[in-house]
Protein backbone atom coordinates (compact mmCIF):
# COMPACT_ATOMS: atom_id res chain seq x y z
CA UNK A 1 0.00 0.00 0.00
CA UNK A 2 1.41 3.36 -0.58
CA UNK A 3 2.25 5.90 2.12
CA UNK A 4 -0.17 8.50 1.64
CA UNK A 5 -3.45 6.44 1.75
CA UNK A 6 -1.43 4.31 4.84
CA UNK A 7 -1.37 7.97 6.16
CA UNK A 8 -5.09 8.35 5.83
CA UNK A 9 -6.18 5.32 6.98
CA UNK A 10 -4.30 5.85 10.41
CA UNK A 11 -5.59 8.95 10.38
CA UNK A 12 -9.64 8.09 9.87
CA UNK A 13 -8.59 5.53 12.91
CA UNK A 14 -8.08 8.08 14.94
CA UNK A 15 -10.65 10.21 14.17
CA UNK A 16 -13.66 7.78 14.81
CA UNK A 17 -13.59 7.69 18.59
CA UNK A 18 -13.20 11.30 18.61
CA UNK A 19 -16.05 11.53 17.02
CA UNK A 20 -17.93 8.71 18.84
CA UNK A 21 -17.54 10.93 21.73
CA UNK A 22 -18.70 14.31 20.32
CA UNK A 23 -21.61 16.30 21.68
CA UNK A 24 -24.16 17.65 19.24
CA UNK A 25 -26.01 20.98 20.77
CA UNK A 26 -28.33 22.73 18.65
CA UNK A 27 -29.84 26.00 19.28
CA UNK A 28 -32.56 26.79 17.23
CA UNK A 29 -34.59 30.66 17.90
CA UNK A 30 -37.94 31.09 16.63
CA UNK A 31 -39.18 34.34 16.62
CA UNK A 32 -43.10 34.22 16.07
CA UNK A 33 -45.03 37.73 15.27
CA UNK A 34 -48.82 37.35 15.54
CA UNK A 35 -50.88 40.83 15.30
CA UNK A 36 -53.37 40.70 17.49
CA UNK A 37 -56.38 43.10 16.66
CA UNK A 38 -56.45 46.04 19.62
CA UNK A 39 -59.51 45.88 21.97
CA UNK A 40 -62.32 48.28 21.53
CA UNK A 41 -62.39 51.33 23.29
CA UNK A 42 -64.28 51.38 26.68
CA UNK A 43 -67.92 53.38 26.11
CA UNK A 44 -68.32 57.02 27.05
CA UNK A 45 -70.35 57.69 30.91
CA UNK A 46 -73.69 59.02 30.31
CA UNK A 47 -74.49 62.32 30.19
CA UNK A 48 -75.25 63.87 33.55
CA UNK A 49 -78.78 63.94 34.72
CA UNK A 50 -80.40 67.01 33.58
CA UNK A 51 -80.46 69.75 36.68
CA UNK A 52 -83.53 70.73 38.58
CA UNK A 53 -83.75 74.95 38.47
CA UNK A 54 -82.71 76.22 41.94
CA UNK A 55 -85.48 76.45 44.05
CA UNK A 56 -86.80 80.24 43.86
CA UNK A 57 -85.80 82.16 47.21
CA UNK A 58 -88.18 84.10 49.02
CA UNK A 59 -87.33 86.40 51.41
CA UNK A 60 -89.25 85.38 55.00
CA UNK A 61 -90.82 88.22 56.57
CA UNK A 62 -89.17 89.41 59.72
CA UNK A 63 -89.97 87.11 62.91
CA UNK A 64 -90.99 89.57 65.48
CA UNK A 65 -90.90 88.38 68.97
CA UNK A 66 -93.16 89.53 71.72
CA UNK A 67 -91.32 90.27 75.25
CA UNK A 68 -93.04 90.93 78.31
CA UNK A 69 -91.45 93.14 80.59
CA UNK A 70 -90.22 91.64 83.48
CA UNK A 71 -91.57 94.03 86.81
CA UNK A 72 -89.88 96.06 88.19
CA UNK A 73 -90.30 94.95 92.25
CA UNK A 74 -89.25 98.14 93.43
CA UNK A 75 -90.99 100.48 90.32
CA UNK A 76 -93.38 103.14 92.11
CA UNK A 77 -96.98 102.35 91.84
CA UNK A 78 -99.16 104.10 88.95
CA UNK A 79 -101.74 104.90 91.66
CA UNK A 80 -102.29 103.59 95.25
CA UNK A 81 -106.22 101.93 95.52
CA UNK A 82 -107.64 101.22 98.78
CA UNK A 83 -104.76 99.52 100.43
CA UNK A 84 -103.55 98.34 104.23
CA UNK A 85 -99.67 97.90 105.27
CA UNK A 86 -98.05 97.87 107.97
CA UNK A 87 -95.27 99.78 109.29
CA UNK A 88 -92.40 100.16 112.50
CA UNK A 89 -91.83 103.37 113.58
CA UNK A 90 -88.48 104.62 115.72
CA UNK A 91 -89.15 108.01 117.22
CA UNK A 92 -86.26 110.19 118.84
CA UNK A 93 -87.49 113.21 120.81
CA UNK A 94 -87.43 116.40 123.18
CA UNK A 95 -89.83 117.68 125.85
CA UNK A 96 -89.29 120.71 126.82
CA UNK A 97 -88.35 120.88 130.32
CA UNK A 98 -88.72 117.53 130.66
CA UNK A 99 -85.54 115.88 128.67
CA UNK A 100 -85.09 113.32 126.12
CA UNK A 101 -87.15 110.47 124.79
CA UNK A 102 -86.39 107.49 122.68
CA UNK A 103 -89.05 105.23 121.41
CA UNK A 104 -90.30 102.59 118.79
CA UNK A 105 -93.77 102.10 117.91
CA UNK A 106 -95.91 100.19 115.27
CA UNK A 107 -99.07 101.24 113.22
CA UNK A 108 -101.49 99.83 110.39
CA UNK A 109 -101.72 102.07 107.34
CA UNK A 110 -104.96 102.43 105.73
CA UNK A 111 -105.49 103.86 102.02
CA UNK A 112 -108.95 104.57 102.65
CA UNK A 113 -110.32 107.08 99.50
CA UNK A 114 -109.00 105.75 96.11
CA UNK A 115 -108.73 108.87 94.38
CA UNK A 116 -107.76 111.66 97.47
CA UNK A 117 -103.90 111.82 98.21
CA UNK A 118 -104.60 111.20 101.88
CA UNK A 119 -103.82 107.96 103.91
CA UNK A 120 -104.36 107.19 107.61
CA UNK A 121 -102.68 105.41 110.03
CA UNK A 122 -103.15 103.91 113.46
CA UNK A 123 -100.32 103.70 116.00
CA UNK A 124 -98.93 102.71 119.10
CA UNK A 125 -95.47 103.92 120.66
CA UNK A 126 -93.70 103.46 123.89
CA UNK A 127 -91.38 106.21 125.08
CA UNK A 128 -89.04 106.14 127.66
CA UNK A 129 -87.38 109.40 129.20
CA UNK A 130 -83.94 109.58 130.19
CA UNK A 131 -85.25 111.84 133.90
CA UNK A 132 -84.49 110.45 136.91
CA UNK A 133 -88.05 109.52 137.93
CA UNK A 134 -88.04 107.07 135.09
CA UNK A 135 -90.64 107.99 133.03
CA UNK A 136 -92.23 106.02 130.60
CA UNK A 137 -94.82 106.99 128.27
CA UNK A 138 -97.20 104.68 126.48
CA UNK A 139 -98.69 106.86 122.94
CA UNK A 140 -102.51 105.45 121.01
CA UNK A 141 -103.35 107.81 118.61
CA UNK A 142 -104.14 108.27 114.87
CA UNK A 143 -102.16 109.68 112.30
CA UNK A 144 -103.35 112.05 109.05
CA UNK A 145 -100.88 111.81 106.05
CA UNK A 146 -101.63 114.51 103.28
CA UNK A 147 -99.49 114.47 99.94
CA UNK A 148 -99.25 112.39 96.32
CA UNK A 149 -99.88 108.81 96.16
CA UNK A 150 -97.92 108.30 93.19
CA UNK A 151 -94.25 108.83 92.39
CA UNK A 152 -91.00 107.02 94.24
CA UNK A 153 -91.10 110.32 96.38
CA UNK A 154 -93.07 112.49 97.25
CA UNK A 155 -93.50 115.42 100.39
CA UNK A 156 -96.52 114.79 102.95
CA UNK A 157 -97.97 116.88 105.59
CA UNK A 158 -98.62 114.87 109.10
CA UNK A 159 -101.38 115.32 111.43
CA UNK A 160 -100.95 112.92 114.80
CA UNK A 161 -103.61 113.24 117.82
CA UNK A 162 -104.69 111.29 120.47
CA UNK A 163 -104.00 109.90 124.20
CA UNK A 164 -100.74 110.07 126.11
CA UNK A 165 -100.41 107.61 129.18
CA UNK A 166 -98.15 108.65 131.46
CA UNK A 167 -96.27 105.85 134.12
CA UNK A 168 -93.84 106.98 136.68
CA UNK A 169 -91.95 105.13 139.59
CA UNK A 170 -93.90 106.18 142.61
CA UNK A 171 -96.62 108.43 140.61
CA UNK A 172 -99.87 107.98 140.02
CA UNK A 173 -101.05 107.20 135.99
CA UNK A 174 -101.79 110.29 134.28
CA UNK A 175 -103.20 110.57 130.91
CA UNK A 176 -102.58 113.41 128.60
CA UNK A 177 -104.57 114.09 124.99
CA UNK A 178 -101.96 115.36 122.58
CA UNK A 179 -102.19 117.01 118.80
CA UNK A 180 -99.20 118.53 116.43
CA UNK A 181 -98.38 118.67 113.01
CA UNK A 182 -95.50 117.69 110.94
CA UNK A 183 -93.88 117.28 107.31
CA UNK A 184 -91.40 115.21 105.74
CA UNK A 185 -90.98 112.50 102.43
CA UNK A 186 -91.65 109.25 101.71
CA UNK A 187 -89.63 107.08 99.21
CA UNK A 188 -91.62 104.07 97.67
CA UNK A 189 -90.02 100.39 96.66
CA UNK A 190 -92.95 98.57 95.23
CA UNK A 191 -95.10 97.37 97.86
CA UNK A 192 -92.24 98.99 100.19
CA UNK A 193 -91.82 102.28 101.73
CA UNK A 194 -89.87 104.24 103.78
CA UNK A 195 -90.05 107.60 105.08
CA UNK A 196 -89.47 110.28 107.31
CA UNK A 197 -90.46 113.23 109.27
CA UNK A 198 -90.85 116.01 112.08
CA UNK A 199 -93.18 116.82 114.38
CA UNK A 200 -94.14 119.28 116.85
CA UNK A 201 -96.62 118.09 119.48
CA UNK A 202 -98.31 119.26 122.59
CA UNK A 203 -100.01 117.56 125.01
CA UNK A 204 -102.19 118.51 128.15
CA UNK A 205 -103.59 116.42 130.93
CA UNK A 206 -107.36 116.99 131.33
CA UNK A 207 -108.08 116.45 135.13
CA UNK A 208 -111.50 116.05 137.39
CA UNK A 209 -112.68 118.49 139.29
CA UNK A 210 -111.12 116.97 142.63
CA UNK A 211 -108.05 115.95 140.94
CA UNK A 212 -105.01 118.18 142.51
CA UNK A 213 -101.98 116.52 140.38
CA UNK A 214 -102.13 117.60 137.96
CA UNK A 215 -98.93 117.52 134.96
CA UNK A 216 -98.45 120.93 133.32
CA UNK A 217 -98.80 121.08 129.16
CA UNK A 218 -95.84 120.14 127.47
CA UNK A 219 -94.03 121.11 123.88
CA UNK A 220 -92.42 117.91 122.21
CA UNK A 221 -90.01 118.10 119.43
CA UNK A 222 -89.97 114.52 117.45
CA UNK A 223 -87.78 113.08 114.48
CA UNK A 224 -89.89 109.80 113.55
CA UNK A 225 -88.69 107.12 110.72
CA UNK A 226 -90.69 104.63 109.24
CA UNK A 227 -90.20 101.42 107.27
CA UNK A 228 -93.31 99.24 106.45
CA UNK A 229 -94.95 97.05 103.54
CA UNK A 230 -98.31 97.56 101.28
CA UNK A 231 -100.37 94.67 100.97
């Protein structure tokens, strides 16, 4: 055989277990493009519901509210009808001769004529004398008040009268009648009052025939204040 196909045969020998032993890897790429058709579009919202005209505005007349006043507890009275109070009295005074007298005293007001500015009053009043034979006078009497009824204050004219008792340590009871006149102001609260005054008073002891104590006339000088309530 010659040399060159000896050459080739040894060669081919070699070559088939080499390629007994070979790995075959294949890559294969597809590459597929399918057109899809796009979706539809979604559908348009429908249209708004059609809106209902405002309603029409009217303008509401004015609410008006009725108030009633609340009273006034201490407003003055319009007018004073036929009324009764009651009222407490301090008195501070001066007999002449005599000396001093402090006293307190109560009395029931009366309203008597509706449309006359005059009001009456009775009263009761104890006084006791500061002289040293301890004197203590016991006053009933009546009292005349002339002035307005209306208004928070107003000026009166006073006209008290009636029966003194006198009691002294040791000394017989003597009773004296007694009339004066006076002027001052009262200041009204409502169904309250209050007021004030002086007075000028003399009193005289009317005895019996055998009587022969007998206590000389005497001049008092009085400041009175009152405080009383209107029913």
């Amino acid at each position: 055989m010659p040399w060159p196909m000896r050459s080739l045969l040894v060669a081919l020998v070699l070559l088939v277990p080499i390629t007994a032993r070979a790995q075959v890897h294949v890559d294969i790429d597809v590459d597929v493009n399918v057109h899809l058709p796009q979706p539809p579009p979604p559908p348009a919202p429908p249209p708004p519901p059609p809106m209902a005209p405002p309603p029409a505005v009217v303008d509401a007349p004015p609410t008006v509210v009725a108030t009633t006043p609340k009273p006034d507890p201490f407003a003055p009275r319009p007018s004073i009808p036929a009324t009764l109070g009651i009222g407490v009295t301090v008195a501070s005074g001066h007999v002449v001769h005599e000396g001093n007298s402090e006293g307190i005293g109560v009395s029931a007001i009366m309203h008597p004529i509706v449309p006359y500015p005059l009001e009456v009053s009775i009263d009761y009043e104890r006084d006791a004398f500061d002289s040293a034979d301890q004197r203590v006078d016991h006053r009933i009497g009546y009292s005349l008040y002339f002035g307005p009824s209306t208004g928070r204050l107003s000026p009166f004219v006073v006209v008290p009268m009636g029966v003194n008792i006198v009691t002294r340590a040791e000394l017989d009871t003597k009773v004296e009648g007694y009339v004066g006149i006076g002027g001052g102001a009262k200041l009204r609260l409502g169904d309250w009052f209050a007021s004030a005054d002086a007075r000028v008073l003399t009193r005289s002891e009317s005895p019996a025939q055998d009587e022969t104590m007998v206590l000389p006339s005497e001049v008092v000088l009085e400041a009175h204040a009152t405080v009383g309530y209107i029913f």
